[in-house]
C-alpha atoms as a PDB file:
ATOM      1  CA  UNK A   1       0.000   0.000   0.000  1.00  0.00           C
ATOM      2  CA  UNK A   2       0.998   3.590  -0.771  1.00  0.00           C
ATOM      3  CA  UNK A   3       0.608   6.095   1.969  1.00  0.00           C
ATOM      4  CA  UNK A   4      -2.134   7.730   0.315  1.00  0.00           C
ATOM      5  CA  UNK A   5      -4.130   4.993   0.195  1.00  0.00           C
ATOM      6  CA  UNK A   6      -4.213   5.397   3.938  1.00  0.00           C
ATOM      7  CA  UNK A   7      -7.156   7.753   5.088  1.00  0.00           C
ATOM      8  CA  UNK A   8      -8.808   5.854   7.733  1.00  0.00           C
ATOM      9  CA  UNK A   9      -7.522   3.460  10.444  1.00  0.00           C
ATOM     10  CA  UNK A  10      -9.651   1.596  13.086  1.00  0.00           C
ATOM     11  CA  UNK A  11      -7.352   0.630  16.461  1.00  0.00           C
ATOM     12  CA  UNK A  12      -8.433  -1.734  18.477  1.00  0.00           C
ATOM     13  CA  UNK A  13      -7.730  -1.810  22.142  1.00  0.00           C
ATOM     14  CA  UNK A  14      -7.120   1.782  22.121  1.00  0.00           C
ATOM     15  CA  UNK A  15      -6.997   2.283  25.708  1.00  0.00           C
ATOM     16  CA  UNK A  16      -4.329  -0.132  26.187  1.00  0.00           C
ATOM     17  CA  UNK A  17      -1.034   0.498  26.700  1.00  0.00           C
ATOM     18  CA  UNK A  18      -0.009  -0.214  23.148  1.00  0.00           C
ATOM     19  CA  UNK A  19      -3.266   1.612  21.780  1.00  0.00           C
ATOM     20  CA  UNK A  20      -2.056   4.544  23.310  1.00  0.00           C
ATOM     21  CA  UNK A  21       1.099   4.880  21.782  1.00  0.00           C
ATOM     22  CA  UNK A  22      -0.304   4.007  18.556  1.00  0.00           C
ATOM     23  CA  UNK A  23      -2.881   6.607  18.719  1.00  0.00           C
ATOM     24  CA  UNK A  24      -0.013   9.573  19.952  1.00  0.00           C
ATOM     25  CA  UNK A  25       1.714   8.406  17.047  1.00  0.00           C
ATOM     26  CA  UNK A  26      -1.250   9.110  14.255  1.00  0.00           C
ATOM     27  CA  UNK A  27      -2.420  12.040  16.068  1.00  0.00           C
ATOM     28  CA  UNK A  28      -0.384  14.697  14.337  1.00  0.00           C
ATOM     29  CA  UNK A  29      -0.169  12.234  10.942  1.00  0.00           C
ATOM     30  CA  UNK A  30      -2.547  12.880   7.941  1.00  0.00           C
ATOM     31  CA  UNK A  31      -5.166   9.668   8.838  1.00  0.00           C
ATOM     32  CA  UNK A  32      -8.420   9.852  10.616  1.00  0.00           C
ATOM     33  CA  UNK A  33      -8.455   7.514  13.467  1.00  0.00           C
ATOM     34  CA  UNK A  34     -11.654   5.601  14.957  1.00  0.00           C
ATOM     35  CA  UNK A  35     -10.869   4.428  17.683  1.00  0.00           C
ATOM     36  CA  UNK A  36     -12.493   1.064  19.408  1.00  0.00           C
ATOM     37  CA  UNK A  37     -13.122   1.080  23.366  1.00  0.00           C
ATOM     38  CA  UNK A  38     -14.934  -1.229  25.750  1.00  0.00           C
ATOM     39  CA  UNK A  39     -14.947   1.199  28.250  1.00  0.00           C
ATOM     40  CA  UNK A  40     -17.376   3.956  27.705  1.00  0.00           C
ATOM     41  CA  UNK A  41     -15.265   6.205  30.484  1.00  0.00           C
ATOM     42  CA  UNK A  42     -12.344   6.387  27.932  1.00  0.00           C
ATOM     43  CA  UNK A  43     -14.234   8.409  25.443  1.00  0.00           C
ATOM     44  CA  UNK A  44     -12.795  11.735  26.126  1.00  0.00           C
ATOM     45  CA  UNK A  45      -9.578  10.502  27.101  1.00  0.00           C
ATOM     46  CA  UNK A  46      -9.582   8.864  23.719  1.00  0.00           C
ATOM     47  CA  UNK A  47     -10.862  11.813  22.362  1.00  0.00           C
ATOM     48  CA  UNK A  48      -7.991  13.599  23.879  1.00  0.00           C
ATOM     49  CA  UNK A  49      -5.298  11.835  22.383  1.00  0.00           C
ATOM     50  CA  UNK A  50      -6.543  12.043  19.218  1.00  0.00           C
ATOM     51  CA  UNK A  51      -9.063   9.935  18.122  1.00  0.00           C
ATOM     52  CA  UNK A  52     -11.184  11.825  15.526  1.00  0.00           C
ATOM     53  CA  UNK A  53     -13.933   8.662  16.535  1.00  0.00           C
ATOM     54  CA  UNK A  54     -14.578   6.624  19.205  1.00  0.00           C
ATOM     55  CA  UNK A  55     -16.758   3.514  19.170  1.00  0.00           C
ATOM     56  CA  UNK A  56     -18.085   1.758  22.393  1.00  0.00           C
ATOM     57  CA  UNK A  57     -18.332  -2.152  22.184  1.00  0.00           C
ATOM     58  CA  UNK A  58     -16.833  -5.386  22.898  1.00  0.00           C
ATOM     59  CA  UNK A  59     -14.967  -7.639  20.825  1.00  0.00           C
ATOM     60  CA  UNK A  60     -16.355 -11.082  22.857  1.00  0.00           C
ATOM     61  CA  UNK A  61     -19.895  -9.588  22.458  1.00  0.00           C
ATOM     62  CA  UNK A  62     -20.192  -6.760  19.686  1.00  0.00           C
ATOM     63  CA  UNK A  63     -23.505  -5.220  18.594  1.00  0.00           C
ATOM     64  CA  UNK A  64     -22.484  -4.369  15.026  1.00  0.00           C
ATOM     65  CA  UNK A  65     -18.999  -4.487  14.109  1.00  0.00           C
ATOM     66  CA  UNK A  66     -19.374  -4.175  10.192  1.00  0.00           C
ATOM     67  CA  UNK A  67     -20.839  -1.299  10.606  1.00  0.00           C
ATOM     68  CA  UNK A  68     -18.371   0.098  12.947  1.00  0.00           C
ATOM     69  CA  UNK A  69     -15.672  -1.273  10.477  1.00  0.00           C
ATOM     70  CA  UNK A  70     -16.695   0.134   7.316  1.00  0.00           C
ATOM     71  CA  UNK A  71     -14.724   2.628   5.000  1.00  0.00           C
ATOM     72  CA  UNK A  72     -12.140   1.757   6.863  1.00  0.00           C
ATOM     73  CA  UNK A  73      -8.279   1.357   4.978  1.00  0.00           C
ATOM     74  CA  UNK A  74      -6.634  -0.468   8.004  1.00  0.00           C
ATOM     75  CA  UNK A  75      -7.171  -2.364  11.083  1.00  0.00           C
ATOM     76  CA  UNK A  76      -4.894  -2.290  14.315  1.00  0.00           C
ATOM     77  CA  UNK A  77      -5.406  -4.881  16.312  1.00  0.00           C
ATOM     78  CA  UNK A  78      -3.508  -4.024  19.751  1.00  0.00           C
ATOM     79  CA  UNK A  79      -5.870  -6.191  21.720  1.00  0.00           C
ATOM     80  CA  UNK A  80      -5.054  -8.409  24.853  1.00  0.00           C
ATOM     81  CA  UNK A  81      -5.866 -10.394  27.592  1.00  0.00           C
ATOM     82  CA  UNK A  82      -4.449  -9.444  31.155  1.00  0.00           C
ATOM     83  CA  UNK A  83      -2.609 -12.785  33.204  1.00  0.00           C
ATOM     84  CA  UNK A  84      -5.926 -12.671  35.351  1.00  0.00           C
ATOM     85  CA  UNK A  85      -8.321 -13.402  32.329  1.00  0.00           C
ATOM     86  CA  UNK A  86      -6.950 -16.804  32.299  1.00  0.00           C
ATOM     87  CA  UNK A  87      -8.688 -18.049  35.646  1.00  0.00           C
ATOM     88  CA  UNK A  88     -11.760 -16.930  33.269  1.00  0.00           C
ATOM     89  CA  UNK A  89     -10.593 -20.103  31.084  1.00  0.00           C
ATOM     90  CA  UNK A  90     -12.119 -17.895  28.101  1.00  0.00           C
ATOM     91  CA  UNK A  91     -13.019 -17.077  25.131  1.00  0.00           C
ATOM     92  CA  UNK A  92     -10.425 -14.429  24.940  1.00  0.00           C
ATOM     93  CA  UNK A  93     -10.098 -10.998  23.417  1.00  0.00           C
ATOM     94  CA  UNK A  94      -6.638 -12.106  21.573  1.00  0.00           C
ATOM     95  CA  UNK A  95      -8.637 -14.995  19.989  1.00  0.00           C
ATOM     96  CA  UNK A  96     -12.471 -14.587  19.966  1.00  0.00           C
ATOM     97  CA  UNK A  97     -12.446 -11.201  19.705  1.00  0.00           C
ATOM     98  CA  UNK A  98      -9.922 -10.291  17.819  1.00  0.00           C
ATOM     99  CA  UNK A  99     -11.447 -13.591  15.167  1.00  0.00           C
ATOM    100  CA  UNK A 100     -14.827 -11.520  15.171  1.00  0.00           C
ATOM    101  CA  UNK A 101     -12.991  -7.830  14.088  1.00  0.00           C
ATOM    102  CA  UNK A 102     -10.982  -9.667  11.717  1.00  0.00           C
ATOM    103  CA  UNK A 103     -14.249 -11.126  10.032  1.00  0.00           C
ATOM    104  CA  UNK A 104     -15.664  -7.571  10.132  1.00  0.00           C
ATOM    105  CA  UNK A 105     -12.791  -6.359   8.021  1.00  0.00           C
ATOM    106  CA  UNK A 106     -12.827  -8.914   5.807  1.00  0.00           C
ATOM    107  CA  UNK A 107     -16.851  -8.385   5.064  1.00  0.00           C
ATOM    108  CA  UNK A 108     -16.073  -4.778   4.664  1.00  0.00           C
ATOM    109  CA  UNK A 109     -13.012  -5.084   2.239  1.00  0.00           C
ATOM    110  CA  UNK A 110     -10.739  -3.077   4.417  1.00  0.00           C
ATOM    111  CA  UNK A 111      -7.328  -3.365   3.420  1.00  0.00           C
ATOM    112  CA  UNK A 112      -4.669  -4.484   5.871  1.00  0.00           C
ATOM    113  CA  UNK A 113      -4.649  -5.882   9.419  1.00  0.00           C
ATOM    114  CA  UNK A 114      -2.152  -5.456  11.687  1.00  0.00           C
ATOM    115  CA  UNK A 115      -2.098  -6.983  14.916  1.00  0.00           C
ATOM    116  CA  UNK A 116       0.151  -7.510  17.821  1.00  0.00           C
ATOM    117  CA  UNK A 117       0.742 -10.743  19.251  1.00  0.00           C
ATOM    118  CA  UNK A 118       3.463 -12.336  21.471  1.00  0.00           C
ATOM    119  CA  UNK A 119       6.810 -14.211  21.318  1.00  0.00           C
ATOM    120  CA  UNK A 120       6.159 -17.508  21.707  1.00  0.00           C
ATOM    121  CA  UNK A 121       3.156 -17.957  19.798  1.00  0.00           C
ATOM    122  CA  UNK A 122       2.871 -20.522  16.620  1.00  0.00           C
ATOM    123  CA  UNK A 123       5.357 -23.622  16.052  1.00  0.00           C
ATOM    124  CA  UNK A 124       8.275 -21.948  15.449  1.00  0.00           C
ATOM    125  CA  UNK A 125      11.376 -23.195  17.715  1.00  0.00           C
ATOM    126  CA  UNK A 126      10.980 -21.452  21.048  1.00  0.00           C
ATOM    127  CA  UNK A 127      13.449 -19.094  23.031  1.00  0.00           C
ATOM    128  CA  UNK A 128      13.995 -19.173  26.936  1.00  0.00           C
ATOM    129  CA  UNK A 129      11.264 -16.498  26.794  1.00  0.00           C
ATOM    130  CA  UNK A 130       8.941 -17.594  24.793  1.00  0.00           C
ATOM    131  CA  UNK A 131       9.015 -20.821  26.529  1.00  0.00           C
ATOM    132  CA  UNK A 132       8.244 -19.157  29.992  1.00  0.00           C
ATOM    133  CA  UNK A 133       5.240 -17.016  27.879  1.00  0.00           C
ATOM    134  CA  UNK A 134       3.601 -19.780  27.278  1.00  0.00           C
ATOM    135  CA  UNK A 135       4.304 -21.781  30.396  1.00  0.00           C
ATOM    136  CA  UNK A 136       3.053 -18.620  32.456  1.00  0.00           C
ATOM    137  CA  UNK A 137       0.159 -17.572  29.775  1.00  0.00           C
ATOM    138  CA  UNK A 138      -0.453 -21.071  27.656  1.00  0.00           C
ATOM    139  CA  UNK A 139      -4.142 -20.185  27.177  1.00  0.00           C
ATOM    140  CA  UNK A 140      -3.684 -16.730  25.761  1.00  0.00           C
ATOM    141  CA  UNK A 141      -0.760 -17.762  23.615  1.00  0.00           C
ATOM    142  CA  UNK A 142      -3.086 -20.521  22.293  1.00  0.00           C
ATOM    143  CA  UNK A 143      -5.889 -17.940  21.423  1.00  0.00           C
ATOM    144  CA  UNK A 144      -3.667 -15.777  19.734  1.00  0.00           C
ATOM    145  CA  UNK A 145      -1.954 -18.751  17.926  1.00  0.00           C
ATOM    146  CA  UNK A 146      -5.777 -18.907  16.464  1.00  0.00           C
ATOM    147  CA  UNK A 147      -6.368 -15.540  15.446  1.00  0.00           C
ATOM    148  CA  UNK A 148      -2.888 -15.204  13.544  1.00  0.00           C
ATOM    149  CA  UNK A 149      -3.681 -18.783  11.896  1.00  0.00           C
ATOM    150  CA  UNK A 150      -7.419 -17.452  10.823  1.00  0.00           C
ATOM    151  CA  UNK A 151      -5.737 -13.795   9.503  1.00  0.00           C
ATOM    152  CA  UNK A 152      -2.773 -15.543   7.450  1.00  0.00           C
ATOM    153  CA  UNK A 153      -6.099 -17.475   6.116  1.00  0.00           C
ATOM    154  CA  UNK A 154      -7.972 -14.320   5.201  1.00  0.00           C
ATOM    155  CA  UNK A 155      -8.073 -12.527   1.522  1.00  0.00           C
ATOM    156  CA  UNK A 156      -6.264  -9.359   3.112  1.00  0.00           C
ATOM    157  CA  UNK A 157      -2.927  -8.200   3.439  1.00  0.00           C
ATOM    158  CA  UNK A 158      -1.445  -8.777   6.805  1.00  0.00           C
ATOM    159  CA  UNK A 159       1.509  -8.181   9.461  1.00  0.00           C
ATOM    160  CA  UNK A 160       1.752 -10.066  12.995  1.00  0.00           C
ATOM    161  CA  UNK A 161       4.123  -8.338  15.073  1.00  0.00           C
ATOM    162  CA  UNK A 162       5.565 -10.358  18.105  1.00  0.00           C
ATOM    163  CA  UNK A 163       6.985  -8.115  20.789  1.00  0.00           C
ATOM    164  CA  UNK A 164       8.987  -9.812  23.577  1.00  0.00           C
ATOM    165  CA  UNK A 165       8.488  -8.193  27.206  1.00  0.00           C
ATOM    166  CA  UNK A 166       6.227  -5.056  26.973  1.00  0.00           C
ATOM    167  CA  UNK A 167       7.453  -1.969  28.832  1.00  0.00           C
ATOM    168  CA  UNK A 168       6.607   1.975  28.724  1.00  0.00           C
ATOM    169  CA  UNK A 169       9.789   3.513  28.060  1.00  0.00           C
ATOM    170  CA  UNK A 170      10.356   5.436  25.463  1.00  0.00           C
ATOM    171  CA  UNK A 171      10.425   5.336  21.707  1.00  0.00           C
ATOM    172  CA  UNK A 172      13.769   4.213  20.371  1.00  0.00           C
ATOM    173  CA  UNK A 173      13.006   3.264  16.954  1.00  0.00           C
ATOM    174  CA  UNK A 174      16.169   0.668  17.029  1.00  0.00           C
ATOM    175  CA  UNK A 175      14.580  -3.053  17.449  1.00  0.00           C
ATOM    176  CA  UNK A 176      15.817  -6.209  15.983  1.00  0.00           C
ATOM    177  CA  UNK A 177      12.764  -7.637  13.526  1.00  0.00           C
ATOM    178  CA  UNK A 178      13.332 -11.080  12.893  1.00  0.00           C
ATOM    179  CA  UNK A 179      11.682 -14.226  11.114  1.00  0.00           C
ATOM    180  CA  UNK A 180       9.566 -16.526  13.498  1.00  0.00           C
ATOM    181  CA  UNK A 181      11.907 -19.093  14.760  1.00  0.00           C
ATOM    182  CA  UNK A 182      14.348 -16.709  15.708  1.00  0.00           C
ATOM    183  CA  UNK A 183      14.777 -17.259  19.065  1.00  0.00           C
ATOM    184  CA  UNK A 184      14.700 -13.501  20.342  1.00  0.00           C
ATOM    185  CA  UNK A 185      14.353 -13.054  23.515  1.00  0.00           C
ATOM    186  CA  UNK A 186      14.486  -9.374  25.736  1.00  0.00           C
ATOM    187  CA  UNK A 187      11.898  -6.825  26.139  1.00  0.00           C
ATOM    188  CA  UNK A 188      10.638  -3.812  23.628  1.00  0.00           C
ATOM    189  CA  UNK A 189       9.078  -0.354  24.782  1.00  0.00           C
ATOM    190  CA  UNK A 190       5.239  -0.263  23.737  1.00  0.00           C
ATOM    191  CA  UNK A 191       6.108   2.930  21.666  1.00  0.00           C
ATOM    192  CA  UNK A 192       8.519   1.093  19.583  1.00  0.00           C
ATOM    193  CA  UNK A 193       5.690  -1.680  18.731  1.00  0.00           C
ATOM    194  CA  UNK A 194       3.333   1.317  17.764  1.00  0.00           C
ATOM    195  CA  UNK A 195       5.791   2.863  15.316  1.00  0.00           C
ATOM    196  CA  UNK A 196       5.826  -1.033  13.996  1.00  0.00           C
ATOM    197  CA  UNK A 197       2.435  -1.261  13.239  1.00  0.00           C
ATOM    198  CA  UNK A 198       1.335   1.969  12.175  1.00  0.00           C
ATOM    199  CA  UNK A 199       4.420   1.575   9.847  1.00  0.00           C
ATOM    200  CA  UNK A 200       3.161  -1.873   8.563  1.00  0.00           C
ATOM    201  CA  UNK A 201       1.192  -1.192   6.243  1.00  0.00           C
ATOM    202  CA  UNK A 202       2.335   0.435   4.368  1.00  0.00           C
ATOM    203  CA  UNK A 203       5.986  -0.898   4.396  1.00  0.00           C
ATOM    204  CA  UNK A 204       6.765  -3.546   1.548  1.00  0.00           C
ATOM    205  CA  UNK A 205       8.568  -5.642   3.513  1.00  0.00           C
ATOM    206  CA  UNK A 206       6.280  -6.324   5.687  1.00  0.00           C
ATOM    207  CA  UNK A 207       3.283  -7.537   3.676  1.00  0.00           C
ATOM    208  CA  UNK A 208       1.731 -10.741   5.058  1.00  0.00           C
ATOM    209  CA  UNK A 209       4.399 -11.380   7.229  1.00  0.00           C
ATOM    210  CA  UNK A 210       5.102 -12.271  10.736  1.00  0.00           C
ATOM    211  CA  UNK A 211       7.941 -10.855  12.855  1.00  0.00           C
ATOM    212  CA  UNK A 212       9.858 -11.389  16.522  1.00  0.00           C
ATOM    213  CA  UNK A 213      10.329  -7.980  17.659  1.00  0.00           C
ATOM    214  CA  UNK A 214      12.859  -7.318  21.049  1.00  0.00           C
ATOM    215  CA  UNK A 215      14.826  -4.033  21.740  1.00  0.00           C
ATOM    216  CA  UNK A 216      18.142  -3.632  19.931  1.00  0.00           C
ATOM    217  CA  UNK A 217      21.342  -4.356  20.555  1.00  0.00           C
ATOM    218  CA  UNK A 218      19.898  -7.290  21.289  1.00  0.00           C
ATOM    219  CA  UNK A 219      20.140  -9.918  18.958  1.00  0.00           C
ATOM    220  CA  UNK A 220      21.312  -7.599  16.405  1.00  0.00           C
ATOM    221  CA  UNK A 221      22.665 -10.192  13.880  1.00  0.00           C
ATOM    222  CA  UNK A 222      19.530 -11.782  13.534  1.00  0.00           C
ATOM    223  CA  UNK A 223      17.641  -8.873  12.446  1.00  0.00           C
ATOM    224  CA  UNK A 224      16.174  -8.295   9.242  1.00  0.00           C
ATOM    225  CA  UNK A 225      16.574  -5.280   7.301  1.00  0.00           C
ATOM    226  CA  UNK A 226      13.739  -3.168   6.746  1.00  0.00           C
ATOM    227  CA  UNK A 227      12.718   0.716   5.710  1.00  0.00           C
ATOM    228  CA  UNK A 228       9.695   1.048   7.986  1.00  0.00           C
ATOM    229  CA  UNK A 229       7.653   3.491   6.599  1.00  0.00           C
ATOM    230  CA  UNK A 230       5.380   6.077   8.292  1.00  0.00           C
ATOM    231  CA  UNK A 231       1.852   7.399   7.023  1.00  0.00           C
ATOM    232  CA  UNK A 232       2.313  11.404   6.471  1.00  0.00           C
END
């Protein structure tokens, strides 16, 4: 995708910590941004960080997602499930939910979906951290396992980004981006996920692809080379 083909992005999970980010990133960029809350307290603060739309509903239960998804270019996915969700045994928002806004876009023709998921998830031989994710969160890692199977499945282009250890600091824009298998293993600031997927898609290199993502130095010789690009 060109950047001008980019006019209107729906985030998901915008009042997470990654959805955040990703929204102070678009806010002074060229896209309108509706932005997708469960929590109808967030509105203004939403509102405040630059959502030009904010939509009320919940992923597990939604009243009319099409609808809500429509004339839409891109989808951000930046859903997920706390560590306490799992004494819920389910469904979860990374699989369920995110599974019922991926069928939305794909009714509604959007474009490209972009979601973040977790090191560890999928086949792919297993780092010391990945192994403990999905020790410590099996469940979740399973439901997300499901969504990314369902959206390489789906007639849209894609990008699954799979950040090691979340964290708030700041934006570095210096991460190692490897191929699934990799074996990364560290953390990654929030911020520096955001740039990732707001840069997705419309970055060549990263068309229906999935990607380990840690902080840099680490793992450094494993990384992949790629111009991220960012809407205007």
């Amino acid at each position: 995708m060109d950047p001008d083909d980019v006019d209107t992005v729906f985030l998901a999970g915008a009042s997470g910590d990654t959805g955040v980010n990703v929204l102070r990133l678009l806010a002074p960029r060229d896209v309108e941004v509706r932005a997708l809350t469960r929590s109808p307290a967030k509105r203004e603060q939403l509102h405040n960080l630059g959502a030009d739309e904010v939509v009320v509903d919940d992923l597990l239960d939604p009243t009319d997602l099409e609808s809500t998804v429509d004339d839409t270019d891109v989808v951000i996915s930046a859903v997920g499930s706390a560590m306490s969700d799992i004494r819920t045994r389910g469904p979860y928002v990374d699989g369920a939910g995110a599974q019922n806004l991926l069928d939305a876009a794909v009714t509604t023709d959007v474009k490209a979906f972009v979601m973040e998921s977790a090191i560890g998830v999928g086949d792919e031989p297993a780092s010391p951290l990945a192994a403990v994710f999905n020790l410590v969160i099996g469940p979740i890692q399973q439901a997300k396992a499901a969504t990314e199977a369902a959206l390489r499945d789906a007639p849209l282009r894609h990008t699954i980004l799979r950040p090691g250890i979340l964290t708030n600091g700041s934006r570095t824009d210096d991460v190692t981006v490897a191929e699934p298998g990799a074996k990364l293993w560290g953390a990654v600031s929030r911020a520096d996920v955001a740039r990732l997927m707001i840069a997705a898609p419309i970055t060549g290199a990263a068309a229906d692809r999935t990607f380990e993502v840690v902080s840099t130095p680490t793992f450094r010789e494993r990384g992949l080379a790629i111009d991220w690009q960012l809407p205007g």
